[in-house]
N, C-alpha and C. Protein backbone atom coordinates (compact mmCIF):
# COMPACT_ATOMS: atom_id res chain seq x y z
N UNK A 1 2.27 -24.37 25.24
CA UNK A 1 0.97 -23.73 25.13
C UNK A 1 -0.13 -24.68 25.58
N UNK A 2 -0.99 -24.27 26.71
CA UNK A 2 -1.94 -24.88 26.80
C UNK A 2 -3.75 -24.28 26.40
N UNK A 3 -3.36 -23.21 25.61
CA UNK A 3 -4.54 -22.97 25.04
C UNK A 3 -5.84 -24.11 24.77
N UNK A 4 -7.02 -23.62 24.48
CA UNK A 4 -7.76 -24.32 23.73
C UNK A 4 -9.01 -25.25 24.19
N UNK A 5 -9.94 -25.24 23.31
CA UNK A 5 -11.07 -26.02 24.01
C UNK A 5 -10.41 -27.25 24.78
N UNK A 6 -11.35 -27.47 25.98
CA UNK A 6 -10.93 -29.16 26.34
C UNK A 6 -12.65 -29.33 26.90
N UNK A 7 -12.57 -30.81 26.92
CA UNK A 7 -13.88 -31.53 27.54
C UNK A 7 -13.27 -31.59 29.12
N UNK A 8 -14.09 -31.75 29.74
CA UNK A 8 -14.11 -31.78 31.10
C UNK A 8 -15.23 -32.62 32.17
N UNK A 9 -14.68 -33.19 33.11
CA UNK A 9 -15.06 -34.42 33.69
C UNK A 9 -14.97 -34.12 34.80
N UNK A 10 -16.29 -33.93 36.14
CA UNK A 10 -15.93 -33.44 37.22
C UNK A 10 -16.40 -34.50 38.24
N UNK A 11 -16.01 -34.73 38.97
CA UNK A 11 -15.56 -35.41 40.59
C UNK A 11 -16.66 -34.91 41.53
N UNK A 12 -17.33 -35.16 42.38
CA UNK A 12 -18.19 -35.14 43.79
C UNK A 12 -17.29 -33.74 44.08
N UNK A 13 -18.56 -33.24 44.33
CA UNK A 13 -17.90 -32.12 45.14
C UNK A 13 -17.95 -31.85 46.48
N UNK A 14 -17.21 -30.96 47.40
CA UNK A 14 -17.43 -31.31 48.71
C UNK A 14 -18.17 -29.60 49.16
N UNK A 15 -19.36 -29.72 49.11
CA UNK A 15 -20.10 -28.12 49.81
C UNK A 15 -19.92 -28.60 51.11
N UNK A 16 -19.92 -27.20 51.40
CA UNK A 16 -20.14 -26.80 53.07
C UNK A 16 -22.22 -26.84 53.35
N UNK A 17 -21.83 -27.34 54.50
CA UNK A 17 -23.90 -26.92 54.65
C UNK A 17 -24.21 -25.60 54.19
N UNK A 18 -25.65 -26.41 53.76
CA UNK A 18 -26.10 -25.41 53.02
C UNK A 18 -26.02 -24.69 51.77
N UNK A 19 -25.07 -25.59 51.02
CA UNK A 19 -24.84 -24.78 49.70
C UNK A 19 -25.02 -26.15 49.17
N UNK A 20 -25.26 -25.45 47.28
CA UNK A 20 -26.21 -26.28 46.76
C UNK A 20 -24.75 -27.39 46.68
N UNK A 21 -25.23 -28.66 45.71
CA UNK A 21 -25.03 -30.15 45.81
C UNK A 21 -23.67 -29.44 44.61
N UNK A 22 -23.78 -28.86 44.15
CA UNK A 22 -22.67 -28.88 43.18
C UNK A 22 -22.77 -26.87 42.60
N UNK A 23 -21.87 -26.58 41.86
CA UNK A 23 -21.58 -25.07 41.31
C UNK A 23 -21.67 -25.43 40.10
N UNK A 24 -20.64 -24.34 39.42
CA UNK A 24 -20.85 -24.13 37.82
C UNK A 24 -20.28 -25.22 37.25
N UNK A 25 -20.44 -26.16 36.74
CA UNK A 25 -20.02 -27.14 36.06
C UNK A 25 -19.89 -27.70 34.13
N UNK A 26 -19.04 -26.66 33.36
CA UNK A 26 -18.90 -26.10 32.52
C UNK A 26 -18.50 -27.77 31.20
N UNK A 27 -19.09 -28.19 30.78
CA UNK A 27 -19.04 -29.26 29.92
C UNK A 27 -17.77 -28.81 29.10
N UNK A 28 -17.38 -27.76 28.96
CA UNK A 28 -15.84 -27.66 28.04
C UNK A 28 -15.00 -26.34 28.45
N UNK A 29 -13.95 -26.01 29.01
CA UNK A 29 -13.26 -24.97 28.99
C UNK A 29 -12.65 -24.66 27.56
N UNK A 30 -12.45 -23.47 28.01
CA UNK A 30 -12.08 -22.77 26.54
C UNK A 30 -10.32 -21.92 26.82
N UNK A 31 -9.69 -22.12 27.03
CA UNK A 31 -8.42 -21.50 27.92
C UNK A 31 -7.94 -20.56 26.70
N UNK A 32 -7.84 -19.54 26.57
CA UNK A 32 -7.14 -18.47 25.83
C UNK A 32 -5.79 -18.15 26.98
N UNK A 33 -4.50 -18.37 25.93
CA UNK A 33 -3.33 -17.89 26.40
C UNK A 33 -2.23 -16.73 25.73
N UNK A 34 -1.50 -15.53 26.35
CA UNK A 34 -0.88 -14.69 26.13
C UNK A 34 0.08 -14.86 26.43
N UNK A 35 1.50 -15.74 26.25
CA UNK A 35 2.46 -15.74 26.99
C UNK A 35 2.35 -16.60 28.22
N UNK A 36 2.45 -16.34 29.47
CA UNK A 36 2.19 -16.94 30.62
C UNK A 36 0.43 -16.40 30.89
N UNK A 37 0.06 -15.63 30.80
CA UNK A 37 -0.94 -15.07 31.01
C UNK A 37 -2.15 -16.18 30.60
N UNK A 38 -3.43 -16.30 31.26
CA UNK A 38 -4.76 -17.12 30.99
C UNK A 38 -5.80 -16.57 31.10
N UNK A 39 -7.12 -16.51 30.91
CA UNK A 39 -8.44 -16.39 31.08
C UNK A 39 -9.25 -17.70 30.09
N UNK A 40 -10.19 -17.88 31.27
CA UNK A 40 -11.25 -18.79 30.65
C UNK A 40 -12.53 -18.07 31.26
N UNK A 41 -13.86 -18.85 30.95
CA UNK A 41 -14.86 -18.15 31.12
C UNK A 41 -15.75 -19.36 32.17
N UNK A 42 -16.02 -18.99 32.91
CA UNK A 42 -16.43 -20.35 34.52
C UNK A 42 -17.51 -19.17 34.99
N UNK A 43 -19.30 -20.06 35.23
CA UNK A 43 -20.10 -19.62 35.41
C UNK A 43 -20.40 -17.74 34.91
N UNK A 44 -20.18 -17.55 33.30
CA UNK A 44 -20.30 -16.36 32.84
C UNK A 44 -19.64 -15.40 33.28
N UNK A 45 -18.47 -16.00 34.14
CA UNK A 45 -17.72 -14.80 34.45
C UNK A 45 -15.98 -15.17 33.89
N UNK A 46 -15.47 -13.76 33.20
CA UNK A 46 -14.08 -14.40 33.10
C UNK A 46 -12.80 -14.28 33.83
N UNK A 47 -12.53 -15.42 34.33
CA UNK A 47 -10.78 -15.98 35.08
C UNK A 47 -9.98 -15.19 34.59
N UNK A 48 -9.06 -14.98 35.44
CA UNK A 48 -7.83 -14.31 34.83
C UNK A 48 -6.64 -14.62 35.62
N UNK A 49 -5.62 -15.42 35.09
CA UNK A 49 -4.34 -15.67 36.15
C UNK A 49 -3.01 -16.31 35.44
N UNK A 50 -2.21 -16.88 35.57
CA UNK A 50 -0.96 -17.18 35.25
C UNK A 50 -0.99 -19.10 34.53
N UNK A 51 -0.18 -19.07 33.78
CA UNK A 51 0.65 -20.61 33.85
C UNK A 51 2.25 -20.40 34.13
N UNK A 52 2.13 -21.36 35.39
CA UNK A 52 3.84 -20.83 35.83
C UNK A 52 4.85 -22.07 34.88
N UNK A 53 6.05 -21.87 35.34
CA UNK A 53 6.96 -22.99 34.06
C UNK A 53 6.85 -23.96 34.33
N UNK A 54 6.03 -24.41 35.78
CA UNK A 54 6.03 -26.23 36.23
C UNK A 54 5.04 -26.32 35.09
N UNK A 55 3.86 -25.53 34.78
CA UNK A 55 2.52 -26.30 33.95
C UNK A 55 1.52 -25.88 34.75
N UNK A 56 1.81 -25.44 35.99
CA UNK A 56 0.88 -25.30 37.01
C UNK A 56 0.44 -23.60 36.82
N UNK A 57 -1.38 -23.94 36.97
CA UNK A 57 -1.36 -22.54 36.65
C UNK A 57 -3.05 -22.24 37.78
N UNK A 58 -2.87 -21.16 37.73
CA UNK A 58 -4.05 -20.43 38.76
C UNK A 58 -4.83 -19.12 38.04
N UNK A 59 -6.11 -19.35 38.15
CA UNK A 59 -6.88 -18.36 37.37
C UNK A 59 -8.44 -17.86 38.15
N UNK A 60 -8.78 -16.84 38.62
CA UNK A 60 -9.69 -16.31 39.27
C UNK A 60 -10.49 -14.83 38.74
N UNK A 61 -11.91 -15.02 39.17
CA UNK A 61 -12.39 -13.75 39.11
C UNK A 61 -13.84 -14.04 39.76
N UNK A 62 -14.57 -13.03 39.42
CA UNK A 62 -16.15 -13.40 39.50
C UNK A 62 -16.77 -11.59 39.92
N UNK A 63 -18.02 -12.04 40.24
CA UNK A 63 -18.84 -10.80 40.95
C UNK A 63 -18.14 -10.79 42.25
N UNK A 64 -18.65 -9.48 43.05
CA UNK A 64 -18.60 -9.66 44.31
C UNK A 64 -19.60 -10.14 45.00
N UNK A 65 -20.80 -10.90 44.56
CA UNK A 65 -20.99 -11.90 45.38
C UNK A 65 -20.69 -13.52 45.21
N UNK A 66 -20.10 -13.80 43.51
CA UNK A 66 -19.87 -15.12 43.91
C UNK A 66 -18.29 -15.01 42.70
N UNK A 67 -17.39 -15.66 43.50
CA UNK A 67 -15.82 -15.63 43.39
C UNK A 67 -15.63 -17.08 42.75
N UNK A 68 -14.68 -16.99 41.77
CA UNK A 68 -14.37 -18.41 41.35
C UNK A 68 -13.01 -18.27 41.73
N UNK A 69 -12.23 -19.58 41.61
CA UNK A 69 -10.87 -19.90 41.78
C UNK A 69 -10.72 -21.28 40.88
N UNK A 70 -9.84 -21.19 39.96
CA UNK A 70 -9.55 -22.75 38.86
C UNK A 70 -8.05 -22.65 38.87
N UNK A 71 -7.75 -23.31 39.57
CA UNK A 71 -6.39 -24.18 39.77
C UNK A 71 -6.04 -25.40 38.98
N UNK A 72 -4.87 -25.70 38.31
CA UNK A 72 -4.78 -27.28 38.10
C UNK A 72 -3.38 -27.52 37.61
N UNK A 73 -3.06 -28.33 36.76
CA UNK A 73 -1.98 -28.61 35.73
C UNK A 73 -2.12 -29.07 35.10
N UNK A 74 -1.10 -29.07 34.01
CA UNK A 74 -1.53 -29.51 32.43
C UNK A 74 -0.03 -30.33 32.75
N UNK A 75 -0.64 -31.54 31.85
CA UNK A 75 -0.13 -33.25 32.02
C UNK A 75 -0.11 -33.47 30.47
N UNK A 76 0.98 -33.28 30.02
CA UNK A 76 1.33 -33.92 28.03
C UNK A 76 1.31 -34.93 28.53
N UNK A 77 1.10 -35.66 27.31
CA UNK A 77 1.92 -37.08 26.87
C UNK A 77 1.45 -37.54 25.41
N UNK A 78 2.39 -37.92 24.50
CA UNK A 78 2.83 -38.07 23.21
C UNK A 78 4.06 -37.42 22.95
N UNK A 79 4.43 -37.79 21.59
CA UNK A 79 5.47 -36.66 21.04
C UNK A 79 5.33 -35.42 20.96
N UNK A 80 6.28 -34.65 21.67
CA UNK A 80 6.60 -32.67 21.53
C UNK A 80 7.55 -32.53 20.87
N UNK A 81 8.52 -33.42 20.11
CA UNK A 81 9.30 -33.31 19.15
C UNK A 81 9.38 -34.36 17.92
N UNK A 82 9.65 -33.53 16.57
CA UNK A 82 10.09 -34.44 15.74
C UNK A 82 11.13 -34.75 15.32
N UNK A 83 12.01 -35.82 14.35
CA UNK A 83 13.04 -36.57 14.10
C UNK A 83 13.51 -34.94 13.12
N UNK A 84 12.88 -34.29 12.56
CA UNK A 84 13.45 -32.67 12.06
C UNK A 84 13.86 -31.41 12.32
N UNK A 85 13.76 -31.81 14.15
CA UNK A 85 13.38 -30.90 15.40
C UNK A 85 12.74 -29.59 15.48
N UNK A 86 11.48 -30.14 14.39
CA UNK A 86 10.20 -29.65 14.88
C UNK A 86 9.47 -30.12 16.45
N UNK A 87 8.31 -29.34 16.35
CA UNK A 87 7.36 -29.75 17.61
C UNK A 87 6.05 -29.78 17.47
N UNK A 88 5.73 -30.90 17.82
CA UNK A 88 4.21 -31.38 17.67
C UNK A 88 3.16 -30.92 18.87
N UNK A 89 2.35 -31.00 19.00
CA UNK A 89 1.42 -30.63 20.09
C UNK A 89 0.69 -32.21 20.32
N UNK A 90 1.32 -32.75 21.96
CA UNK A 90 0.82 -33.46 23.02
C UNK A 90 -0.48 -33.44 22.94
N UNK A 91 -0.87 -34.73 23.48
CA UNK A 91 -1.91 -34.63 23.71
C UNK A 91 -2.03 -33.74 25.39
N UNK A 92 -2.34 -33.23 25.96
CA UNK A 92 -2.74 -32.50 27.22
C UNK A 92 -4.07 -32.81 28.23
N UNK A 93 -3.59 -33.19 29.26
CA UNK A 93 -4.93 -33.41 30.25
C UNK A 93 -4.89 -31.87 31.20
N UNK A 94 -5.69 -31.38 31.68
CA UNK A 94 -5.60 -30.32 33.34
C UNK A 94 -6.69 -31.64 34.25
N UNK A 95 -5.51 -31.70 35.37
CA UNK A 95 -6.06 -31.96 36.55
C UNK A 95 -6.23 -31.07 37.34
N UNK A 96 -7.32 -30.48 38.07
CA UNK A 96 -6.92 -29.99 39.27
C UNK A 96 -8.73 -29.52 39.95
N UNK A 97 -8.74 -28.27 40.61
CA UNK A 97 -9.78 -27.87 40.94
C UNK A 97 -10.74 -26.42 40.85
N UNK A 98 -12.25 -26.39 40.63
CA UNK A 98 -12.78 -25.37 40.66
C UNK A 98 -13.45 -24.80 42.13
N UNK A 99 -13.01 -23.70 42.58
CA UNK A 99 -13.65 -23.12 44.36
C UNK A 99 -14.61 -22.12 43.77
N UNK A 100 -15.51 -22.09 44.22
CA UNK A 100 -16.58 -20.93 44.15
C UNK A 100 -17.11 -20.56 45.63
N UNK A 101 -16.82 -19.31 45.83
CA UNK A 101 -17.41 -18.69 46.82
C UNK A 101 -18.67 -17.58 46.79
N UNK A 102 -19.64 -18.00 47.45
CA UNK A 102 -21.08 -17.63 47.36
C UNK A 102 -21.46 -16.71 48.46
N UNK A 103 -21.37 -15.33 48.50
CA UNK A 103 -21.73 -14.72 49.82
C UNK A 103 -23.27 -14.64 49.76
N UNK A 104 -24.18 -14.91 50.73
CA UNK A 104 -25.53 -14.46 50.66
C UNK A 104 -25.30 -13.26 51.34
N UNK A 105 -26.58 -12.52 50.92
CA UNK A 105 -26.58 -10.93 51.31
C UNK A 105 -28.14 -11.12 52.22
N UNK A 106 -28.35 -12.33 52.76
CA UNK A 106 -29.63 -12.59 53.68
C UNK A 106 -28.81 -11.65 54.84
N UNK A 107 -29.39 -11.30 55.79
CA UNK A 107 -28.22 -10.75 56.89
C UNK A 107 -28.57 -12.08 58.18
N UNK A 108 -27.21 -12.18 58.29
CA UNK A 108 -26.69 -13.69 59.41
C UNK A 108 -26.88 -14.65 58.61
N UNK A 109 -27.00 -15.13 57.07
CA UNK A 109 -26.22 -15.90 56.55
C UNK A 109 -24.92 -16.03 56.20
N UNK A 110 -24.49 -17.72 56.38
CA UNK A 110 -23.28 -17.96 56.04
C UNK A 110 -22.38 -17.76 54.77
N UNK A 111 -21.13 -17.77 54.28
CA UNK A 111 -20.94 -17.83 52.90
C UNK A 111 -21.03 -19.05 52.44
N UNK A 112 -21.12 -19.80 51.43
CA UNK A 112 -21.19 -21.06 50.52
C UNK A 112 -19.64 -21.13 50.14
N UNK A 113 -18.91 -22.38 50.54
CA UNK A 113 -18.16 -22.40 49.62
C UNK A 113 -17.80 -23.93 49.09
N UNK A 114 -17.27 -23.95 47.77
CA UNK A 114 -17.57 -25.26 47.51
C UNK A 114 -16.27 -25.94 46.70
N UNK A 115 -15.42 -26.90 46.49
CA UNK A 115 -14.58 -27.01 46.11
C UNK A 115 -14.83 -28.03 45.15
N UNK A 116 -14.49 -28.21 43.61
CA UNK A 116 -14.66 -29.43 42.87
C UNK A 116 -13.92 -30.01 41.97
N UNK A 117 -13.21 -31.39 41.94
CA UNK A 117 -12.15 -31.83 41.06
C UNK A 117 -12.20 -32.03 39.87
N UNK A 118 -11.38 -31.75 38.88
CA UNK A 118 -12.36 -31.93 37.63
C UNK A 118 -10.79 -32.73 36.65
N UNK A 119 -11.18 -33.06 35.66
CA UNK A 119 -10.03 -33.56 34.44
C UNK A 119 -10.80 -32.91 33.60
N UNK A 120 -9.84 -33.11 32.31
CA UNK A 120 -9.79 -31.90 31.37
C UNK A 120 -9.07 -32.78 29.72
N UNK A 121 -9.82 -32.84 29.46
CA UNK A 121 -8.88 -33.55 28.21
C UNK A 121 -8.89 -32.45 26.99
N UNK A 122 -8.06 -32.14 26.07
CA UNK A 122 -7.97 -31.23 25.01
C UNK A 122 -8.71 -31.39 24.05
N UNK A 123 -9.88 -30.93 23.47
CA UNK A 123 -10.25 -31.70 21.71
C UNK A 123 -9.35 -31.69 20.98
């Protein structure tokens, strides 16, 4: 399970001209999980997508004018078992990235799109 608040730490992002210096940049995700199933909530809109069995998971939504995409993986490390063979909960990092795509509705503007790396530590 990788549910659950985490803090989050984001990386330079790389815009295309013309779009602003950085996107939604969310000081804590909140990951609600169903099974394999995810949604989090990235610039007031909510994600919706998978964790596959690597850890690796993909989650998207938005308006139709501006689209998110949050990609990453979740990285344990500590004990996931005990000497009773119970299971403890890891500590958990997500590495990976947030894409936001920005259509302007100027007519003969370009779209914005912007890609940004982020880490993720669990509270």
């Amino acid at each position: 399970m990788i549910a659950g608040p985490y803090l989050v730490s984001w990386q330079l992002g790389f815009p295309q001209d013309g779009c602003p210096a950085e996107g939604p940049r969310p000081v804590n995700f909140n990951l609600t999980q169903s099974g394999n199933q995810l949604s989090v909530l990235i610039g007031g809109e909510e994600l919706r997508g998978t964790l596959y069995d690597t850890f690796d998971f993909s989650v998207s939504g938005g308006r139709s004018d501006t689209t998110y995409a949050l990609r990453g993986r979740a990285v344990t490390s500590g004990a996931t078992t005990t000497p009773d063979g119970g299971t403890t909960q890891g500590n958990v990092r997500l590495v990976g990235s947030l894409s936001s795509n920005s259509s302007n509705s100027n007519a003969g503007a370009n779209n914005c799109d912007l890609t940004e790396r982020y880490t993720a530590d669990r509270l």
